[in-house]
Protein backbone atom coordinates (compact mmCIF):
# COMPACT_ATOMS: atom_id res chain seq x y z
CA UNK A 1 115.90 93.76 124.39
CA UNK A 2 118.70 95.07 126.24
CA UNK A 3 119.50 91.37 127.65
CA UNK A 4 119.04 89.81 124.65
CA UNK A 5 121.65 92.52 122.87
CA UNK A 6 124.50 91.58 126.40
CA UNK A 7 124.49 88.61 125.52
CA UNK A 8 124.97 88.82 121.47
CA UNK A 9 127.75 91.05 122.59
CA UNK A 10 129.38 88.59 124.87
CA UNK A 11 128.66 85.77 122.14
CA UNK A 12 130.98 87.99 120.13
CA UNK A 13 133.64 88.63 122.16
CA UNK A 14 134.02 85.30 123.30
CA UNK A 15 134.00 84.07 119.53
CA UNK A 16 136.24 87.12 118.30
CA UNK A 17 138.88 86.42 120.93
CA UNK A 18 138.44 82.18 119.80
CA UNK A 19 139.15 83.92 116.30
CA UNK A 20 142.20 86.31 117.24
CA UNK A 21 144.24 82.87 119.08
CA UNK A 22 142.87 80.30 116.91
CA UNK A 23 145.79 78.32 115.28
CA UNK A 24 147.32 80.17 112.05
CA UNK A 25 145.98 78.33 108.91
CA UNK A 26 148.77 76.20 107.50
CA UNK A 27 147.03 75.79 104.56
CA UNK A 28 147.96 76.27 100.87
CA UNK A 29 146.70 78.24 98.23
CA UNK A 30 143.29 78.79 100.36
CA UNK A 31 141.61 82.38 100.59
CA UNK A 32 142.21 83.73 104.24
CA UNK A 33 138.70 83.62 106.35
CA UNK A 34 138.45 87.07 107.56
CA UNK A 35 138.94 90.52 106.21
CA UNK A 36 142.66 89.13 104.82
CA UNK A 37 140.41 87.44 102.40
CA UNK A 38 138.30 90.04 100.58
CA UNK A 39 138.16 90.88 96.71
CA UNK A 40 140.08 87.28 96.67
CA UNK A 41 138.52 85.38 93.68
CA UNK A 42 140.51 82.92 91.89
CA UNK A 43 143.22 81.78 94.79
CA UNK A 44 146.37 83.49 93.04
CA UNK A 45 148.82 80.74 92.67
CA UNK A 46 151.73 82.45 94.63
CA UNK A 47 152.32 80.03 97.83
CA UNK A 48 154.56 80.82 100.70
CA UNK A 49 153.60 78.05 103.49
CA UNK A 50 155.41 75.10 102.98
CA UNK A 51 154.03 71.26 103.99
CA UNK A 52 155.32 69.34 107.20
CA UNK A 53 152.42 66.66 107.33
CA UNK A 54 149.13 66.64 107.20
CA UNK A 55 147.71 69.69 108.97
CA UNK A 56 143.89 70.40 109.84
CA UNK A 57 142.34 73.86 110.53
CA UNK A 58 139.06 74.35 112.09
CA UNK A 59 137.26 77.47 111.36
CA UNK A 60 133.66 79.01 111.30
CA UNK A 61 131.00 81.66 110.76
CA UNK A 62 128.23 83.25 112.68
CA UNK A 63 125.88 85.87 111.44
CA UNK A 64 123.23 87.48 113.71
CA UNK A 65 120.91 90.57 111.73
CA UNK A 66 118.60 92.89 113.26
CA UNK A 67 115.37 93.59 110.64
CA UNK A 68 113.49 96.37 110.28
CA UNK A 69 111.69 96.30 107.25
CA UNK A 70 108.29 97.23 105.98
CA UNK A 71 106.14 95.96 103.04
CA UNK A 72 103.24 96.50 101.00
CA UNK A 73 101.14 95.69 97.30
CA UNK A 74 98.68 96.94 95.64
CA UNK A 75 95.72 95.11 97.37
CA UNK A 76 96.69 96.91 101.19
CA UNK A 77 94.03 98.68 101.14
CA UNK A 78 91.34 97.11 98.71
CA UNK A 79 88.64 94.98 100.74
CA UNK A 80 87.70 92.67 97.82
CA UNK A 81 90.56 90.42 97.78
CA UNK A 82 91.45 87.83 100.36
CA UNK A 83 94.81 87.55 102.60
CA UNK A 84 96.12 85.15 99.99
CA UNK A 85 97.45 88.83 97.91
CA UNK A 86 97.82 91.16 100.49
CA UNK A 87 100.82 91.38 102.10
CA UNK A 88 102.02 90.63 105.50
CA UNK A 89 102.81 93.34 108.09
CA UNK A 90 106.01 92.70 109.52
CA UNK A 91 107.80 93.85 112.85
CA UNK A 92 111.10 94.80 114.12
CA UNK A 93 113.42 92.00 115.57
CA UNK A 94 116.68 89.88 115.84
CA UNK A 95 116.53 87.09 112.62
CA UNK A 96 117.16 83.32 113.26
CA UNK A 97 121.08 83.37 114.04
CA UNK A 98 122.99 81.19 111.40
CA UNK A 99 126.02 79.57 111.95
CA UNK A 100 128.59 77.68 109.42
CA UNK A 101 131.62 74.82 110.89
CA UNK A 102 134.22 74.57 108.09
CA UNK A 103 137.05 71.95 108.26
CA UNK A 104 139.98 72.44 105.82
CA UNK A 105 142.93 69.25 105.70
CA UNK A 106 146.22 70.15 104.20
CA UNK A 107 146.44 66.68 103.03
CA UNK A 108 150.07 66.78 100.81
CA UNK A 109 152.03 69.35 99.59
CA UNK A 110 149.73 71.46 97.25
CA UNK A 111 146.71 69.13 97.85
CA UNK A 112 143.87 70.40 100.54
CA UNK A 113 140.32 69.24 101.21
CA UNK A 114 137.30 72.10 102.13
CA UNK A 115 134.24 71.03 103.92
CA UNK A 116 131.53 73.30 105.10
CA UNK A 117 128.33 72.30 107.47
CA UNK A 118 125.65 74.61 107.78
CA UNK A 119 124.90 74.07 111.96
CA UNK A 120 122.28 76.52 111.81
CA UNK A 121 120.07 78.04 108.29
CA UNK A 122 117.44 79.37 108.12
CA UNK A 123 115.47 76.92 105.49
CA UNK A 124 116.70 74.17 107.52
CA UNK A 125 117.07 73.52 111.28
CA UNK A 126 118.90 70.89 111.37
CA UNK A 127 122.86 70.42 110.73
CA UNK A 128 123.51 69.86 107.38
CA UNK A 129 126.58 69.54 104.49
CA UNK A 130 126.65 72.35 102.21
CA UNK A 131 129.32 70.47 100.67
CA UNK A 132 133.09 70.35 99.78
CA UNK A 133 136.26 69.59 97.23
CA UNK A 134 139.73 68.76 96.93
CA UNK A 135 141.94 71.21 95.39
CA UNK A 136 144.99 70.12 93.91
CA UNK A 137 147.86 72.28 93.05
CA UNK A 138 150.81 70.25 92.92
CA UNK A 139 151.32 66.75 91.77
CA UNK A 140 154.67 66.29 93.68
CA UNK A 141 152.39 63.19 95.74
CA UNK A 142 152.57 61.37 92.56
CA UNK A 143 156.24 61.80 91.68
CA UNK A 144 158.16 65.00 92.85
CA UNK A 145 158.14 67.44 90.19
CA UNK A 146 155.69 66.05 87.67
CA UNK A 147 154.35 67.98 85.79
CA UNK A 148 155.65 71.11 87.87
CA UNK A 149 155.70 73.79 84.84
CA UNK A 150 152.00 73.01 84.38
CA UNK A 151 150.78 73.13 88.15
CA UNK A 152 152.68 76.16 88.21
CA UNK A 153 149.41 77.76 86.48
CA UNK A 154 146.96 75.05 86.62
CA UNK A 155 144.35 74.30 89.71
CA UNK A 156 142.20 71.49 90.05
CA UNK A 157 139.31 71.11 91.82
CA UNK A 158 136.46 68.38 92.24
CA UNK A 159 133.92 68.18 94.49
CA UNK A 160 129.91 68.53 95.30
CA UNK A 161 130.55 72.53 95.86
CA UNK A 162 129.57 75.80 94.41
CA UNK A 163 131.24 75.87 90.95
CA UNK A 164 133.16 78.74 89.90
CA UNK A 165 130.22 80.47 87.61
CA UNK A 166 130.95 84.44 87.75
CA UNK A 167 132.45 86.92 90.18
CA UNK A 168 129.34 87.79 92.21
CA UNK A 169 129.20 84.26 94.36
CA UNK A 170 132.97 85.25 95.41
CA UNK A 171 130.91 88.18 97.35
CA UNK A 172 127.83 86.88 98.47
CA UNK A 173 126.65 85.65 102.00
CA UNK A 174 126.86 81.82 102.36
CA UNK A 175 124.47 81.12 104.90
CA UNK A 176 126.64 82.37 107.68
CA UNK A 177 129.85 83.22 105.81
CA UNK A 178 129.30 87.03 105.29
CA UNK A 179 132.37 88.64 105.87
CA UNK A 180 133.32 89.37 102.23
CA UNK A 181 129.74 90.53 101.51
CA UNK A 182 129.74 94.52 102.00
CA UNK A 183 125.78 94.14 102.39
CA UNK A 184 123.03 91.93 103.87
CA UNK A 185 121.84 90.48 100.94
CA UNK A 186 122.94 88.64 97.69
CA UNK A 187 121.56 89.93 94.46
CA UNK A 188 118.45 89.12 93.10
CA UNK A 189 119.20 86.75 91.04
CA UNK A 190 121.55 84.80 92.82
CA UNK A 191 123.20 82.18 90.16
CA UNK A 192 124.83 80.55 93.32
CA UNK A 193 124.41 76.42 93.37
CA UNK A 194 125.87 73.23 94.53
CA UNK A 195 126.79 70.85 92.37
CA UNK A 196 129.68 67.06 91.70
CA UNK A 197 131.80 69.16 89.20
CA UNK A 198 135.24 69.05 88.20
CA UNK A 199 136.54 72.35 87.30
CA UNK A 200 140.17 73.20 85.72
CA UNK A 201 141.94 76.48 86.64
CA UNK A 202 144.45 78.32 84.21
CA UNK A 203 146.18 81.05 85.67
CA UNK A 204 149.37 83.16 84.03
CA UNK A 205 150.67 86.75 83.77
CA UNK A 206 146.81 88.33 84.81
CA UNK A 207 144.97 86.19 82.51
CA UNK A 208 142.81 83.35 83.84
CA UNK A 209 140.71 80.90 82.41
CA UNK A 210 138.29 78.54 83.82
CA UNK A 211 136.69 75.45 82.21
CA UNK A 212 134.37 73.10 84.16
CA UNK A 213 131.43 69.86 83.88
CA UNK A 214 128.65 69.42 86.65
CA UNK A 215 125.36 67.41 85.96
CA UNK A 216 123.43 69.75 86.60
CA UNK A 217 121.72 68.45 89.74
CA UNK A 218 121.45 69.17 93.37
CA UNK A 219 120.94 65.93 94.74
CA UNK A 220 122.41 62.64 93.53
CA UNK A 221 121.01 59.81 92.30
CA UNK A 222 122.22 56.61 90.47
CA UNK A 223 119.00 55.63 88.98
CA UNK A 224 118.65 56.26 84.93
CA UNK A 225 116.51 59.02 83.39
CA UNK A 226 118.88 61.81 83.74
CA UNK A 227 121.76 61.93 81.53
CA UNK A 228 121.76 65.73 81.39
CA UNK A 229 125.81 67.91 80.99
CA UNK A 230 126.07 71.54 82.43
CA UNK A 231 129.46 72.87 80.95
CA UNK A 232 130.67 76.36 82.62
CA UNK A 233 133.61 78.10 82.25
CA UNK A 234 135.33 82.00 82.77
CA UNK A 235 138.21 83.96 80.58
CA UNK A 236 139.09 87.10 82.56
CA UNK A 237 142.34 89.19 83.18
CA UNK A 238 142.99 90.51 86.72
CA UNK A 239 145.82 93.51 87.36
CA UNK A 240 147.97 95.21 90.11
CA UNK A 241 148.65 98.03 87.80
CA UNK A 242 150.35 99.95 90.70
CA UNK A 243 150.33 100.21 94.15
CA UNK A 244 147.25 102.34 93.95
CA UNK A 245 145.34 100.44 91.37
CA UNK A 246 143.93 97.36 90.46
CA UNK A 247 141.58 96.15 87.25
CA UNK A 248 139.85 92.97 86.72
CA UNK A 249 137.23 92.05 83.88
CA UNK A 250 135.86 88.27 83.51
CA UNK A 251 133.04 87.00 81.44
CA UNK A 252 131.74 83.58 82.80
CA UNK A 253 129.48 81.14 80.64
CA UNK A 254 127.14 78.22 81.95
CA UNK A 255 125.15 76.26 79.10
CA UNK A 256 123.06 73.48 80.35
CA UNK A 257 121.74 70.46 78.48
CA UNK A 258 117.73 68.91 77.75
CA UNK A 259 118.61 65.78 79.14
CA UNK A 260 116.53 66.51 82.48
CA UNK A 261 119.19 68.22 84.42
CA UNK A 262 116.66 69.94 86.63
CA UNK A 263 118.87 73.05 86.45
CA UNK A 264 119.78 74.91 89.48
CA UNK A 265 121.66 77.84 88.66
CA UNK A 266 119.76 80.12 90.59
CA UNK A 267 117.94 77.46 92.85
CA UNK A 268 120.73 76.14 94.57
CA UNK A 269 120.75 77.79 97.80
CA UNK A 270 119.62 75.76 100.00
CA UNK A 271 120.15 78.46 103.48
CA UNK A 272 117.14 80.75 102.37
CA UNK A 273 117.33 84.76 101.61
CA UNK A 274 118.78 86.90 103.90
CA UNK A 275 115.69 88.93 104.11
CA UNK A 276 113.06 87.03 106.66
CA UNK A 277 109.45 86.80 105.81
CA UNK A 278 109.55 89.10 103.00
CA UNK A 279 106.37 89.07 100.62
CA UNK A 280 104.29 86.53 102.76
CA UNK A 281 100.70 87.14 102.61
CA UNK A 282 98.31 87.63 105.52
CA UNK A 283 97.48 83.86 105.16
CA UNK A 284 100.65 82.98 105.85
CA UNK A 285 102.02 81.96 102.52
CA UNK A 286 105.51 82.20 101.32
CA UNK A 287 108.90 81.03 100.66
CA UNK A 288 112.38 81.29 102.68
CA UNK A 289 113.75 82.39 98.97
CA UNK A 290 111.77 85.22 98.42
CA UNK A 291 112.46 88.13 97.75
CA UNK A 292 115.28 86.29 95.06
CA UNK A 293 114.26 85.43 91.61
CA UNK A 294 114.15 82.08 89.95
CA UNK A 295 113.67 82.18 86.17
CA UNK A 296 112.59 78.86 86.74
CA UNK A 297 114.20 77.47 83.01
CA UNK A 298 114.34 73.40 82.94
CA UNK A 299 117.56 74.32 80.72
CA UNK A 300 118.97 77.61 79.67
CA UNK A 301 122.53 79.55 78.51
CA UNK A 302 123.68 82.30 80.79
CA UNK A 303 126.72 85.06 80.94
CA UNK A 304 127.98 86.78 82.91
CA UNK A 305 130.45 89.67 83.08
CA UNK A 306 132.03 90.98 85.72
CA UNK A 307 134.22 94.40 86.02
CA UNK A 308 136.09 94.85 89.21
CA UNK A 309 138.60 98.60 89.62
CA UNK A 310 139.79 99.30 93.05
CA UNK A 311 142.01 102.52 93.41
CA UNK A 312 142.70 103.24 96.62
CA UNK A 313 140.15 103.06 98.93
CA UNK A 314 137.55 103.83 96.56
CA UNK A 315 136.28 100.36 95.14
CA UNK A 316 133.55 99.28 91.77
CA UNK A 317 132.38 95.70 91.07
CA UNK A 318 129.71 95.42 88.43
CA UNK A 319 127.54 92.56 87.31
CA UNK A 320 126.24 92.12 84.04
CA UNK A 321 124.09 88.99 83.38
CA UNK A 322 121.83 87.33 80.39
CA UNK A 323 120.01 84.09 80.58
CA UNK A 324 118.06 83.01 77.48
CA UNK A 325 115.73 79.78 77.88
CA UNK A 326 116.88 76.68 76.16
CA UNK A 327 113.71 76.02 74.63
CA UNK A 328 113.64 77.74 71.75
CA UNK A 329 109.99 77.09 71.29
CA UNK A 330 108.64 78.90 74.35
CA UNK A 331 111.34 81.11 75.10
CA UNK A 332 111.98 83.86 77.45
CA UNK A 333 114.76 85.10 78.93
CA UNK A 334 115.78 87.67 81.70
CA UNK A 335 119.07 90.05 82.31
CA UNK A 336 120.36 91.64 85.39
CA UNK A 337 122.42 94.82 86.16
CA UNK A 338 124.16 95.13 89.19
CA UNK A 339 126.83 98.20 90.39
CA UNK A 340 128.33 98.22 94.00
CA UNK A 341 130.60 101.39 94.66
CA UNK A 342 132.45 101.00 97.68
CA UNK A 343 134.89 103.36 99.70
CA UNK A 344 137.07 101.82 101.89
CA UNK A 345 138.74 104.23 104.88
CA UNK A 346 140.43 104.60 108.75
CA UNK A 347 143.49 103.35 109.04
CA UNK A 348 143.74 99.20 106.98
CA UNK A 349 140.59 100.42 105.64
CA UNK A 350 138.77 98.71 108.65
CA UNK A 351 135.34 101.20 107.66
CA UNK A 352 133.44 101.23 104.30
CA UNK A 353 130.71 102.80 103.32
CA UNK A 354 128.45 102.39 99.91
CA UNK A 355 125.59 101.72 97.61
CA UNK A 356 124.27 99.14 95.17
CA UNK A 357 122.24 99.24 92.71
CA UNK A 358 120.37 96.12 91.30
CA UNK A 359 117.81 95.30 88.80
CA UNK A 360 116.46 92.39 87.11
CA UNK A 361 113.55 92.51 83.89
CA UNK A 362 112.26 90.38 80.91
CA UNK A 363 109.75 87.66 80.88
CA UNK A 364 109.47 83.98 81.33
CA UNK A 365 108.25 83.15 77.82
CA UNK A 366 108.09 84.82 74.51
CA UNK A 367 104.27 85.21 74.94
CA UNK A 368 104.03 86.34 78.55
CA UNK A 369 104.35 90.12 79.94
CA UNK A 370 107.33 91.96 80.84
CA UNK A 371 108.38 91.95 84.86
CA UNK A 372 111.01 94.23 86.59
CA UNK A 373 112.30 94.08 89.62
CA UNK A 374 114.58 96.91 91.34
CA UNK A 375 116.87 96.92 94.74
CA UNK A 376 118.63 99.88 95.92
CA UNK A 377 121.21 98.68 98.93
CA UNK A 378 122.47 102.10 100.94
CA UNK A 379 125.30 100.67 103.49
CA UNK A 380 128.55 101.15 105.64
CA UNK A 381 130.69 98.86 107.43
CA UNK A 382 133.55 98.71 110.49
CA UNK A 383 135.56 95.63 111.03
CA UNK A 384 135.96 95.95 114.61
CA UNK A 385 139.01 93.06 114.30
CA UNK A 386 140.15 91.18 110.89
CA UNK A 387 137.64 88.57 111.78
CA UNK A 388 134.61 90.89 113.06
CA UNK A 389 132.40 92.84 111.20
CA UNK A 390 129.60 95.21 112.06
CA UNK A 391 127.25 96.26 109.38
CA UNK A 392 123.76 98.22 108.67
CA UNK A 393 122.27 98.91 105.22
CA UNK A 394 118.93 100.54 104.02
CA UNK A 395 116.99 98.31 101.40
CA UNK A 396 114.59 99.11 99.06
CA UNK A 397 113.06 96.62 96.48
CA UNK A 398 110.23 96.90 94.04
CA UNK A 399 108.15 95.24 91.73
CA UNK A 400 106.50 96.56 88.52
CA UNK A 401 105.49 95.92 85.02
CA UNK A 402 102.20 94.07 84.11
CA UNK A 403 104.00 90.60 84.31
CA UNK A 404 103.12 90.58 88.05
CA UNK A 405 99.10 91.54 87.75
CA UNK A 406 96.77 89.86 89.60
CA UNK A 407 99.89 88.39 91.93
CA UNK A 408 100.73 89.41 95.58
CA UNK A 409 103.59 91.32 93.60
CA UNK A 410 101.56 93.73 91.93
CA UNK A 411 102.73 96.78 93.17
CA UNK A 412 104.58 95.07 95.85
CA UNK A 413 107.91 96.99 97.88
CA UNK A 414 109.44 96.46 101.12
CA UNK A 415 112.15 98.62 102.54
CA UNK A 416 113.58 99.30 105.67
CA UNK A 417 116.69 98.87 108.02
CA UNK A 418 118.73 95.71 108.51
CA UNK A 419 122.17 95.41 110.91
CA UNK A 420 124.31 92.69 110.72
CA UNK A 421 127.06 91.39 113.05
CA UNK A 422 129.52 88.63 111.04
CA UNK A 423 132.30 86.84 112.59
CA UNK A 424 134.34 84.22 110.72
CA UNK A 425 137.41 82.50 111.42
């Protein structure tokens, strides 16, 4: 143990001093990689680094968590029922490491290309592209000044990358990339996905608005069948009030057609939960997901709203969420509460600590049984640099309602310890 914790140590330092002389980023309207870029969402379109050619940045992310967590169900201790609904016991050790390369290109003035590979995940071994965009905020590489009072609000962006659905996916853990995340894990359910989308950017005096079109699926294919439209979109308004204060409030819509777009909403993740080998069975069966929840809707409608109030050090964001299944005929439909209180301290508010609070219920069809599922997250933080972060939370999840009876989730909780180390760059 101890050599194995020298040399994660040394990994760090070597990587945090890479960070701290690693070139400055040259790029335009992009959200800074490190601490510089928390409770970012929308990049504001104030820009103050001008173009001389074509520049290219090189950046990453590396995430390395300690688990200690515990779990049991209902069946523990009952000797008629197989391994298949018992629970796993689980011990106390280091997580696969993960590990993110990200390559943004400051291609003209106001136009930039992001592309991030996932070198290490823990659903997949192998290197693989999460995906990426180009972001245009000028149109001066067409003619100079055309159109300059518009792209003086407006942002475009088109890609195969996560669309802008929400506030939560602006502080979630992707795969490696968990330096804006205050806690291990994302919520429960996670609408995160990865998607060809063009999206459209408004941005004026606080108020923003969002409009965007994906297909709906995760992996491409030209052949016919699948004709299916996801439409998304966001109308918010976002404040410096003062020095001291700041207030944000968006509500975020996503409305997906029948036309077999497989949706993916809150599949799309390819990197697997942050939480390892949580709910397995003794026999060994599982998912890399778990413990997220997938309402598992071919096609649904889903909001979203999203406070945000920082005063000070002491910080709220709040998540509010309905999806409804498009169906009419079977129905179902689930909602999700979510409430992070934060307080940020020390001197550049390099420390935090916190709580969140996280809970998802309803049922997967109008004739099925009620499930709920609750997560209390109990966590503090200390950026050792602007591109370092240490981090340990307490977890506690649990399952209940007669929705899960007669599953490995009857009765089911884990809880525990988890520590994090982050670095991104």
């Amino acid at each position: 143990m101890k050599r194995i914790t020298k040399l994660f140590l040394t990994v760090a330092l070597l990587l945090a001093t890479t960070a701290m002389y690693a070139q400055k980023s040259g790029l335009q309207y992009a959200r800074e990689n490190s601490k510089l870029g928390l409770n970012v969402f929308e990049i504001p379109k104030d820009n103050n680094v001008g173009f001389d050619g074509l520049h290219v940045k090189v950046g990453g992310d590396f995430a390395l968590q300690f688990q200690g967590l515990s779990q049991t169900n209902s069946f523990a201790n009952d000797t008629t029922v197989g391994d298949t609904l018992k629970l796993a016991e689980l011990g106390n050790n280091f997580s696969l490491p993960t590990a993110n390369l990200n390559l943004d290109v400051q291609l003209e003035d106001g136009v930039r290309m992001h592309l991030r590979t996932y070198l290490s995940s823990r659903h997949h071994a192998e290197a693989w592209v999460k995906g990426g965009y180009m972001q245009i905020d000028k149109l001066d590489f067409i003619e100079e000044g055309l159109l300059e009072g518009v792209m003086d609000v407006l942002t475009v962006k088109v890609g195969m990358d996560e669309i802008n659905y929400g506030d939560a996916h602006f502080r979630r853990t992707d795969n490696a990339a968990a330096i804006y995340n205050p806690f291990v894990g994302n919520y429960i359910m996670d609408a995160f996905t990865t998607e060809p989308f063009a999206e459209f950017t408004v941005q004026t005096n606080g108020v923003i608005v969002v409009v965007g079109f994906t297909n709906g699926r995760l992996n491409q294919s030209p052949l016919p069948g699948d004709d299916g439209m996801v439409s998304y979109g966001k109308l918010g308004y976002d404040s410096q009030v003062n020095d001291d204060t700041r207030l944000r409030l968006t509500g975020s819509w996503y409305t997906s057609s029948d036309k077999g777009t497989r949706d993916y909403l809150y599949a799309g993740d390819r990197a697997g939960s942050r939480y390892y080998n949580v709910l397995e069975t003794a026999s060994g069966s599982g998912s890399d997901f778990e413990p997220r929840f997938n309402p598992r809707f071919a096609y649904h409608t889903a909001f979203q709203i999203n406070p945000f109030v920082k005063y000070k050090g002491l910080e709220f964001f709040g998540v509010y969420e309905m999806t409804a299944n498009g169906d009419n005929d079977i129905g179902g439909d689930y909602s999700q509460l979510g409430a992070e209180l934060l307080y940020r301290f020390c001197e550049n508010e390099d420390a935090f600590i916190g709580g969140r609070y996280n809970m998802v219920s309803g049922k997967s069809s109008d004739a099925s049984d009620d499930i709920a599922i609750d997560r209390i997250n109990i966590g503090a933080g200390w950026f050792m640099t602007d591109n370092v972060l240490l981090k340990a939370e307490y977890v506690m999840q649990s399952y209940s309602d007669p929705g899960f009876d007669g599953t490995k989730l009857q009765g089911a909780e884990f809880d525990g310890i988890m520590l994090e180390a982050v670095i991104g760059f």
